[in-house]
N, C-alpha and C. Protein backbone atom coordinates (compact mmCIF):
# COMPACT_ATOMS: atom_id res chain seq x y z
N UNK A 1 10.80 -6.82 18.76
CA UNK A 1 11.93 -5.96 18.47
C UNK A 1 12.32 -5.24 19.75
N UNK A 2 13.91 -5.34 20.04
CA UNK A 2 14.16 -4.71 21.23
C UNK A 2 13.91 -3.59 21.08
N UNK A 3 13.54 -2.56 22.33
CA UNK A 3 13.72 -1.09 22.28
C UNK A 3 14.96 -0.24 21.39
N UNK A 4 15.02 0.40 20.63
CA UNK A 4 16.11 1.29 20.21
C UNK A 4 16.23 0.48 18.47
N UNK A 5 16.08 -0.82 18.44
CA UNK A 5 16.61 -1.03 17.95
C UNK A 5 15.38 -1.09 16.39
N UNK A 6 14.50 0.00 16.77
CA UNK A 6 13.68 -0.06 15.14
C UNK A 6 13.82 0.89 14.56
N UNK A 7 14.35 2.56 15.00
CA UNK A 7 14.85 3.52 14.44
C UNK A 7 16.23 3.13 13.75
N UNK A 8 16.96 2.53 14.45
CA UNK A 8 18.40 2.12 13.60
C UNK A 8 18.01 0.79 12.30
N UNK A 9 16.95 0.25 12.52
CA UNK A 9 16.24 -0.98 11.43
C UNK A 9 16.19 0.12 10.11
N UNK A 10 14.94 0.93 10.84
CA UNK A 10 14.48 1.90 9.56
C UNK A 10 15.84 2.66 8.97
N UNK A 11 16.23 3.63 9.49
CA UNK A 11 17.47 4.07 9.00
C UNK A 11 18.18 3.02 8.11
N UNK A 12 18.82 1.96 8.60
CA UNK A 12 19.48 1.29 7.55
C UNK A 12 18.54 0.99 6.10
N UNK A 13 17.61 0.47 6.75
CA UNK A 13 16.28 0.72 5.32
C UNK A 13 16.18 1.84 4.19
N UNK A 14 16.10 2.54 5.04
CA UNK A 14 16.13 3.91 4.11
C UNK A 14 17.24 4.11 3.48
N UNK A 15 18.37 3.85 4.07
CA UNK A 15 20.00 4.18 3.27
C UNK A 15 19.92 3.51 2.86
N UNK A 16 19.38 2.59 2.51
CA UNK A 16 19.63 1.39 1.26
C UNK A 16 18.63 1.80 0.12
N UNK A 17 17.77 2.19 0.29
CA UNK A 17 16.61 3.07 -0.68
C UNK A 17 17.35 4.08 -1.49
N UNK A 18 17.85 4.99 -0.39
CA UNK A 18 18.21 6.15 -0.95
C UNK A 18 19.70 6.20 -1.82
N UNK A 19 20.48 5.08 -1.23
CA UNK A 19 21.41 4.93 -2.13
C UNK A 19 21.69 4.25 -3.33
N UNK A 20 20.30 3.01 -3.35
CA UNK A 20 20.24 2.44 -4.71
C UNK A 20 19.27 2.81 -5.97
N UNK A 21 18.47 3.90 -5.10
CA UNK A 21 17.46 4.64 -6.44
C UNK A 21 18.18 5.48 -7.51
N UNK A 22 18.95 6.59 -6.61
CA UNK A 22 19.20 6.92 -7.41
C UNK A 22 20.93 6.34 -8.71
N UNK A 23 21.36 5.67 -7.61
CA UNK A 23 22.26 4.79 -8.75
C UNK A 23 21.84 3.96 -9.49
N UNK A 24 20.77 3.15 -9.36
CA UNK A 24 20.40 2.42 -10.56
C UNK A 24 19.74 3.45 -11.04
N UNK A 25 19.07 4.46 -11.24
CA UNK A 25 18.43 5.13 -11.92
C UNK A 25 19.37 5.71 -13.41
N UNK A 26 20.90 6.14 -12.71
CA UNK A 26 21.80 6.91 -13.11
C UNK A 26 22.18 5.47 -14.36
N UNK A 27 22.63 4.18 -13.89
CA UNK A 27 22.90 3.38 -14.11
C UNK A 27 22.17 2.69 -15.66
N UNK A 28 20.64 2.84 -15.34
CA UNK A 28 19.83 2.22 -16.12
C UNK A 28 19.85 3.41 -17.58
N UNK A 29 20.23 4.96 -16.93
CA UNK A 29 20.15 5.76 -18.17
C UNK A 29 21.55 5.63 -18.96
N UNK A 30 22.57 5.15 -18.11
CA UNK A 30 24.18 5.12 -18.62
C UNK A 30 23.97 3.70 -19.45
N UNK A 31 23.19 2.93 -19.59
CA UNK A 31 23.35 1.69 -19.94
C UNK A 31 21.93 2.19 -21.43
N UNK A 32 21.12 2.64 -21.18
CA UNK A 32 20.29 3.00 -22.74
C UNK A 32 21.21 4.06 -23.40
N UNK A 33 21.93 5.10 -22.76
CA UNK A 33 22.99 5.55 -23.51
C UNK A 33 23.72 5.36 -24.18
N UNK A 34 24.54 4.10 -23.97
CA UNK A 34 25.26 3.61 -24.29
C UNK A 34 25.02 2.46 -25.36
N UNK A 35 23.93 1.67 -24.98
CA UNK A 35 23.20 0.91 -26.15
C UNK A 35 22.81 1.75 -27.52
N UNK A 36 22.30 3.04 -27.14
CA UNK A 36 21.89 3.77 -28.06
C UNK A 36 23.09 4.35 -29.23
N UNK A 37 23.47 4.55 -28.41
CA UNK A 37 25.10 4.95 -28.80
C UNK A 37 26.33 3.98 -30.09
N UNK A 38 26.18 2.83 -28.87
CA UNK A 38 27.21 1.77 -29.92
C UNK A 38 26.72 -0.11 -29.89
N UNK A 39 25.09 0.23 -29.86
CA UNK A 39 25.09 -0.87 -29.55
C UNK A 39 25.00 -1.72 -27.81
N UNK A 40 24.94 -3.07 -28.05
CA UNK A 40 24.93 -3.91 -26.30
C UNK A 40 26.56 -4.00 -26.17
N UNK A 41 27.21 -4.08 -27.32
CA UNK A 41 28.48 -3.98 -26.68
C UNK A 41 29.21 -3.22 -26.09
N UNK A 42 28.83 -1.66 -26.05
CA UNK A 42 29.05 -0.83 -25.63
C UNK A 42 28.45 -0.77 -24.25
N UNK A 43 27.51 -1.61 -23.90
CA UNK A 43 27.01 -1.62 -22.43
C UNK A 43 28.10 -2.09 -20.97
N UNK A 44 29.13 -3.01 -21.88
CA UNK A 44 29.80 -3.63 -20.84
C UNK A 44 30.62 -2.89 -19.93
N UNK A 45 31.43 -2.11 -20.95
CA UNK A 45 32.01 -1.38 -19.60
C UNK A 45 31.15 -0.21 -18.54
N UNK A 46 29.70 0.17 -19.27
CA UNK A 46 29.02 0.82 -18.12
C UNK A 46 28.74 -0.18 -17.03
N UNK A 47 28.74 -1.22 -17.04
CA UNK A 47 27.61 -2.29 -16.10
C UNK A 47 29.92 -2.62 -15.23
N UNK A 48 30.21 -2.72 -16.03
CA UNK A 48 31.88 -3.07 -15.54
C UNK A 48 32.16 -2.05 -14.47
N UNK A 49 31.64 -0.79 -14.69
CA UNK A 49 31.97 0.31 -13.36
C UNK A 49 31.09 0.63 -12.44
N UNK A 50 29.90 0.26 -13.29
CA UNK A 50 28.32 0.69 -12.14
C UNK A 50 27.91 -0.60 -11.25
N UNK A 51 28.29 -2.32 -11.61
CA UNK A 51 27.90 -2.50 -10.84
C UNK A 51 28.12 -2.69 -9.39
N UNK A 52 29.60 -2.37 -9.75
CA UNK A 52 31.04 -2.35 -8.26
C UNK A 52 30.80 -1.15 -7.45
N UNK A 53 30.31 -0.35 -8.32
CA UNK A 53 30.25 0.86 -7.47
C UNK A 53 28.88 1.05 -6.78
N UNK A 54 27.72 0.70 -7.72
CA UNK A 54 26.66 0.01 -6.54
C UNK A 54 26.93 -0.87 -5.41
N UNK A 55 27.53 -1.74 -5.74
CA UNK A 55 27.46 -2.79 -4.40
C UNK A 55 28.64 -1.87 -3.09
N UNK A 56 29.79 -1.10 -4.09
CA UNK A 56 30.68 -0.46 -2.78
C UNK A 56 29.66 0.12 -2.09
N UNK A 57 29.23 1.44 -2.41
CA UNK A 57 28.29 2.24 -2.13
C UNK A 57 26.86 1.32 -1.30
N UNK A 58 26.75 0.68 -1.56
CA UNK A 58 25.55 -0.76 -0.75
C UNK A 58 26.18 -0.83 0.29
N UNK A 59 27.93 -1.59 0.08
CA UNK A 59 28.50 -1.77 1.30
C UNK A 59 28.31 -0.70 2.46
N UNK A 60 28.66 0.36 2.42
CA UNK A 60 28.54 1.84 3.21
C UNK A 60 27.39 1.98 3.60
N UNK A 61 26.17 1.41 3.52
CA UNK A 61 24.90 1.38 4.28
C UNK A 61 25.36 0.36 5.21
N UNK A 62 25.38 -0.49 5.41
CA UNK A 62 25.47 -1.30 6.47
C UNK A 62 26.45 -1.11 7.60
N UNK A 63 27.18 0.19 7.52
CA UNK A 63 28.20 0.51 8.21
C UNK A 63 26.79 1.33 9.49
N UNK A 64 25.95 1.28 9.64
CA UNK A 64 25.28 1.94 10.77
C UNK A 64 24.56 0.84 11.75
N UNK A 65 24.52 -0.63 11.26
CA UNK A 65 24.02 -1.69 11.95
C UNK A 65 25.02 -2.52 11.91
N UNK A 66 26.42 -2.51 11.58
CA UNK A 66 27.23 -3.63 11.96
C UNK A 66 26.99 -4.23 13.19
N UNK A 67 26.85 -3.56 14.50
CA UNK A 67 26.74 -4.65 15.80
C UNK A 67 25.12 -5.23 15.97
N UNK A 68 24.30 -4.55 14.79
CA UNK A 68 22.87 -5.10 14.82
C UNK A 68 22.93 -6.00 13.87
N UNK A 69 23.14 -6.38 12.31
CA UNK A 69 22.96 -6.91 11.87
C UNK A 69 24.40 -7.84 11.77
N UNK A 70 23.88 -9.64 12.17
CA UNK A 70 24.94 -10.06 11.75
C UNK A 70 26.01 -10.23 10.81
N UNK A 71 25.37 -10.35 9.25
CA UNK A 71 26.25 -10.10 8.34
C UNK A 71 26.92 -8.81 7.92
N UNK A 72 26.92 -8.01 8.79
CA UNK A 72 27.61 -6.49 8.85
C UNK A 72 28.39 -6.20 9.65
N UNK A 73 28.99 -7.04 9.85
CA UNK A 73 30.18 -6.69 11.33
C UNK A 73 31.67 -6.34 11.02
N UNK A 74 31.63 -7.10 9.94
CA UNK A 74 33.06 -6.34 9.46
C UNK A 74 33.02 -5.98 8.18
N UNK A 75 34.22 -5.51 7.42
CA UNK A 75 33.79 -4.98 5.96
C UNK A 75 34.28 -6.33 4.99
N UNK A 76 34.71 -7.32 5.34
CA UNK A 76 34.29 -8.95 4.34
C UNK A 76 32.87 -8.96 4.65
N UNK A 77 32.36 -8.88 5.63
CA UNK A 77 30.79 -9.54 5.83
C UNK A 77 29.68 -8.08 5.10
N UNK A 78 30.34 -6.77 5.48
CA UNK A 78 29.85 -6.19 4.60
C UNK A 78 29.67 -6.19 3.36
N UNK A 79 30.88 -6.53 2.58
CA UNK A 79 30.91 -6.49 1.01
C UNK A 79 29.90 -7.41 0.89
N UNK A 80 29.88 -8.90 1.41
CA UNK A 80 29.19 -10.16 0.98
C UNK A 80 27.69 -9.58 1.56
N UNK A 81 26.75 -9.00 2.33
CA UNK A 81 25.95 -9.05 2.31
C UNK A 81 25.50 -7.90 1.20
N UNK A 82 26.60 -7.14 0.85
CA UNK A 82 26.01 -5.95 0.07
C UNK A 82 25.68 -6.74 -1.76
N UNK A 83 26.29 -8.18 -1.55
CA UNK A 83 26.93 -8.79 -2.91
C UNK A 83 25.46 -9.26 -3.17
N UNK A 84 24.86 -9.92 -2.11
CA UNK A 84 23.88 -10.75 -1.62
C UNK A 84 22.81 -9.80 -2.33
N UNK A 85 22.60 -8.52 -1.22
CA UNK A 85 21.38 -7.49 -1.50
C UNK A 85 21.07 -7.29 -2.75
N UNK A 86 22.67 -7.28 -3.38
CA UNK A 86 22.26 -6.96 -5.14
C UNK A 86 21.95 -7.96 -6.02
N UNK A 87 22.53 -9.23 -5.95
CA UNK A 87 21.73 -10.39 -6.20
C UNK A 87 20.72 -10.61 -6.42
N UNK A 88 19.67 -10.16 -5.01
CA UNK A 88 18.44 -10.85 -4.39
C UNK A 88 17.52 -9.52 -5.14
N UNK A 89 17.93 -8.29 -5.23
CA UNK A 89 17.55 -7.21 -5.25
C UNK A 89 17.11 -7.24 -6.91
N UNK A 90 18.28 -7.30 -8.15
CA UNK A 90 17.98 -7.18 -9.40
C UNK A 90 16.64 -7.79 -9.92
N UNK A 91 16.49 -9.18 -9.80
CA UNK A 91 15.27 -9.84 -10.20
C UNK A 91 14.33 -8.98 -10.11
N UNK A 92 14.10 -8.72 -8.73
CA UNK A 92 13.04 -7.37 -8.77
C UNK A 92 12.73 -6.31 -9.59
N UNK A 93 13.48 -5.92 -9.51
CA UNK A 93 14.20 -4.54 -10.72
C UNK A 93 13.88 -5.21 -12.10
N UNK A 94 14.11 -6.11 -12.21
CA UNK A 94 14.32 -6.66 -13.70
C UNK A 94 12.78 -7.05 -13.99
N UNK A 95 12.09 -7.07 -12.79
CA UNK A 95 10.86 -8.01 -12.89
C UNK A 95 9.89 -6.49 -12.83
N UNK A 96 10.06 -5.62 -12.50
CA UNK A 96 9.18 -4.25 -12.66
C UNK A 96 9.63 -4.08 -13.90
N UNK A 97 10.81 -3.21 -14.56
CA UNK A 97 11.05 -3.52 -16.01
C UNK A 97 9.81 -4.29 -16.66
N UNK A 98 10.11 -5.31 -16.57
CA UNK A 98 9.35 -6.39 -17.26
C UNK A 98 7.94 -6.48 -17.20
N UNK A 99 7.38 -6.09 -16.05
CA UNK A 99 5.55 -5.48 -15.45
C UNK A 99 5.24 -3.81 -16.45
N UNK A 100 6.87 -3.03 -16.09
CA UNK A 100 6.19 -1.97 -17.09
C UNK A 100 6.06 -1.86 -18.56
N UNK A 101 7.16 -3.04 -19.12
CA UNK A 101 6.80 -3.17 -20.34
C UNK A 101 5.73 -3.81 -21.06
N UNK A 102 5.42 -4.31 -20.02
CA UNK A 102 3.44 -5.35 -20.33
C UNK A 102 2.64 -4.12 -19.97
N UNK A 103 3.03 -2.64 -19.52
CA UNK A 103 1.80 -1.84 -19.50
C UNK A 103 1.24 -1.83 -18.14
N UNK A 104 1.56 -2.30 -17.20
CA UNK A 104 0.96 -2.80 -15.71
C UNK A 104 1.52 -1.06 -15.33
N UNK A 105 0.60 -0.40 -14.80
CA UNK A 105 0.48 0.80 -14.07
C UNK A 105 1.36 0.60 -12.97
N UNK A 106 2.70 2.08 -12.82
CA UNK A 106 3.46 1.41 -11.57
C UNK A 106 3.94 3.11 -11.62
N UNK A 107 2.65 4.29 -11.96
CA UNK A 107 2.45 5.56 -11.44
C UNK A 107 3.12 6.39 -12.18
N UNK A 108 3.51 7.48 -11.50
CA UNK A 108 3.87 8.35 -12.08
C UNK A 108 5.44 8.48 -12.76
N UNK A 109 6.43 8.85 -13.57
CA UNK A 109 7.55 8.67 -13.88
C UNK A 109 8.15 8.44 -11.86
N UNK A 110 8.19 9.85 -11.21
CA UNK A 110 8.12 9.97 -10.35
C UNK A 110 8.26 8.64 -9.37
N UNK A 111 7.72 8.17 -9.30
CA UNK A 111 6.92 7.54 -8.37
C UNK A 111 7.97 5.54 -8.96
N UNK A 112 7.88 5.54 -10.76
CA UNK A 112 8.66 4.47 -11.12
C UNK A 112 10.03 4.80 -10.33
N UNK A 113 10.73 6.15 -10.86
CA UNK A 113 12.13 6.27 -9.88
C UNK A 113 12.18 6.03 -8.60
N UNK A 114 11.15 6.32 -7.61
CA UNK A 114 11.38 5.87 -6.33
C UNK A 114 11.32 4.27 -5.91
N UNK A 115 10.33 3.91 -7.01
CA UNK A 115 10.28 1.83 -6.66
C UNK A 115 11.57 1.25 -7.29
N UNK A 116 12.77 2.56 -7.79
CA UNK A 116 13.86 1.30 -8.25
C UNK A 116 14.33 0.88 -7.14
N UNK A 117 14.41 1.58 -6.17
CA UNK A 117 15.59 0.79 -5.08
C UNK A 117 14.62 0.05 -4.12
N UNK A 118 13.30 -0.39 -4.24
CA UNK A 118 12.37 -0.78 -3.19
C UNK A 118 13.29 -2.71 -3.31
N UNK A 119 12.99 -3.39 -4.65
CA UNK A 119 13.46 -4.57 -4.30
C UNK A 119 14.76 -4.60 -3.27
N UNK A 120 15.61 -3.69 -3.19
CA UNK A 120 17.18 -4.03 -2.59
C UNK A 120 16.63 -3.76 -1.57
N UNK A 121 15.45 -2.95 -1.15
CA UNK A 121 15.07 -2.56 0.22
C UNK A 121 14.69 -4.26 1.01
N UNK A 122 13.19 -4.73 -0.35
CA UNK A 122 13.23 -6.25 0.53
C UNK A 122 14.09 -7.22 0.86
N UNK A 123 15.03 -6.89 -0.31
CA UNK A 123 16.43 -7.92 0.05
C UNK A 123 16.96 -7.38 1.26
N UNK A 124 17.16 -6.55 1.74
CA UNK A 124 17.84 -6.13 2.47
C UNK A 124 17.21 -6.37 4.26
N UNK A 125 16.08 -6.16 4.14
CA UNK A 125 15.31 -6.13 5.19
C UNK A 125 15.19 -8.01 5.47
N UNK A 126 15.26 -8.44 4.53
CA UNK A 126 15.42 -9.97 4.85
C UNK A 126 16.43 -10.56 5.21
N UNK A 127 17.70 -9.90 5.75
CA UNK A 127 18.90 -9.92 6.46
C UNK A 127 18.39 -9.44 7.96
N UNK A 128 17.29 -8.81 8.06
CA UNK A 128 17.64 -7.86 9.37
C UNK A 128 17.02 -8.63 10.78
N UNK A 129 17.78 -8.65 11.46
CA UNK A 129 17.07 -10.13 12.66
C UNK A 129 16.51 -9.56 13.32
N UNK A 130 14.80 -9.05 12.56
CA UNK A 130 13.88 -8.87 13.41
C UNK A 130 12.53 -9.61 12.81
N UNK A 131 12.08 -10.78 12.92
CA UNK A 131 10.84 -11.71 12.31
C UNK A 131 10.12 -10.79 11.88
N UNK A 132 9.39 -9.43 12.80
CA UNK A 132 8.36 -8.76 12.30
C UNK A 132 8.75 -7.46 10.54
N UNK A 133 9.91 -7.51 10.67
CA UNK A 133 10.75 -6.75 9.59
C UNK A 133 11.08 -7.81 8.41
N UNK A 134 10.94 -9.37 8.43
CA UNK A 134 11.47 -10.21 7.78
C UNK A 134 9.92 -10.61 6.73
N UNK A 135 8.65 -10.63 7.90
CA UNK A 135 7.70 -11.01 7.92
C UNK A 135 7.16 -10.45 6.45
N UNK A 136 7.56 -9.17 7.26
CA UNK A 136 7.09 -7.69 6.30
C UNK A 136 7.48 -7.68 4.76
N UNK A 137 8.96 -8.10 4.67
CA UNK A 137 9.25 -7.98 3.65
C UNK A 137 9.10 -9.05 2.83
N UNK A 138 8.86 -10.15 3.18
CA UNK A 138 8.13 -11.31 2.66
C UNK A 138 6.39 -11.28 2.16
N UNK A 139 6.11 -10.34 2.76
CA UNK A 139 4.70 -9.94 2.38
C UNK A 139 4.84 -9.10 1.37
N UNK A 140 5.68 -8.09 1.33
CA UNK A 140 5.24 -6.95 0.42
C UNK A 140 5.76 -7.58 -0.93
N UNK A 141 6.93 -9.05 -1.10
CA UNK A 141 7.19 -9.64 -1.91
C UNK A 141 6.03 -10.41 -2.53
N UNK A 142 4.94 -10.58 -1.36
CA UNK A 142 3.84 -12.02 -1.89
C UNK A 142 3.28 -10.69 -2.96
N UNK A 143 3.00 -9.54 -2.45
CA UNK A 143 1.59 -8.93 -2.42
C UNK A 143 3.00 -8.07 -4.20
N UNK A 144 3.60 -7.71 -4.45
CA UNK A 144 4.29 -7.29 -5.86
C UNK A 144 3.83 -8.40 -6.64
N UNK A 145 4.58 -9.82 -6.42
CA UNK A 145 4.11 -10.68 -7.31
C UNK A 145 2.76 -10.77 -7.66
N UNK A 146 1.40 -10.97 -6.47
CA UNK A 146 0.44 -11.16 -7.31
C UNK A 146 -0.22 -10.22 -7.80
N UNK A 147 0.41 -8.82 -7.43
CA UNK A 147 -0.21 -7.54 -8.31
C UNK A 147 0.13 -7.57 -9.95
N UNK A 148 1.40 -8.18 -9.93
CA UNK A 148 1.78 -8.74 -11.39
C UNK A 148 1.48 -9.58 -12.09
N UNK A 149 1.03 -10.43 -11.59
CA UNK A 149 0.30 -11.71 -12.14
C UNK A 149 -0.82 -11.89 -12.57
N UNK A 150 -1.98 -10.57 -11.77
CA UNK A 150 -3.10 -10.71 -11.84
C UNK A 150 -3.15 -8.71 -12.95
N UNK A 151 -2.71 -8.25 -12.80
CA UNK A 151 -2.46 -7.14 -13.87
C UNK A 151 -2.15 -7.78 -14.94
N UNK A 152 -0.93 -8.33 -15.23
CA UNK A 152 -0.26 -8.88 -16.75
C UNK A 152 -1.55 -9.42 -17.62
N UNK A 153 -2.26 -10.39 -16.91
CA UNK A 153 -3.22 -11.06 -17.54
C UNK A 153 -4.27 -10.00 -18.42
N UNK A 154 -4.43 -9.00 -17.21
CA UNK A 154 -6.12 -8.57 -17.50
C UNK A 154 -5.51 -6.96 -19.02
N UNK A 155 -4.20 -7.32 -19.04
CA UNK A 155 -3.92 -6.26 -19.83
C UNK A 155 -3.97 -6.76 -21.16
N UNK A 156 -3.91 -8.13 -21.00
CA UNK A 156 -3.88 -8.71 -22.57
C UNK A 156 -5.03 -9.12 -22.99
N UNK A 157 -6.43 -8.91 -22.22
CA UNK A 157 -7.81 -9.01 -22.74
C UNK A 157 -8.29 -7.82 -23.59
């Protein structure tokens, strides 16, 4: 990693944390609200405004590494990598969901709100052209999955 260029890595990291925790957080309660409320059909138009406004709001992180990261250089390449992040990002999200409803320990309420925006973090960091940052986030992907794999099991003995 060149000089300078791992404080501006982290930073973009972090704005991508900090801006998708707490919107999916907001997001995930506007969407049981609303189920609760009128039903899944009533979900559509929450997910119709939250998920555009996540990915805008996604877009606006990448506005601090446009000349670092290639797919951030302009705001087409912004939108599409922000389209990408959320893509790559949900499974995750969907896949903790799915670990906490099998009971798999994932801490304190606390602590669940801060791991919502961690997947968009690995998606995100797997854009960033630095191998040792790519490496990373490919690891912390190996090492989620087999914490899940090997939890799920031992919960159903």
């Amino acid at each position: 990693m060149t000089t300078g260029r791992g404080p501006l890595i982290a930073l973009h990291l972090f704005l991508v944390w900090a801006t998708m925790t707490p919107i999916l957080s907001m997001l995930g309660f506007a969407l049981v609200l609303a189920a609760w409320d009128g039903g899944a059909a009533d979900t559509v138009p929450v997910l119709a405004l939250g998920v555009p406004l996540a990915i805008g709001l996604l877009t606006l992180t990448g506005l601090p590494v446009a000349d670092l990261c290639p797919m951030c250089g302009s705001a087409s390449q912004r939108w599409g990598w922000a389209v990408l992040v959320f893509v790559l990002g949900t499974p995750g999200l969907l896949a903790g969901l799915a670990a906490y409803d099998q009971h798999v320990s994932l801490g304190s309420a606390g602590t669940r709100v801060a791991l919502t925006g961690v997947p968009y973090v690995v998606a995100a960091a797997l854009f960033v052209p630095s191998r040792p940052v790519r490496l990373g986030a490919l690891a912390s992907l190996v090492a989620a999955v087999v914490y899940a794999a090997t939890a799920v099991p031992a919960i159903g003995s």
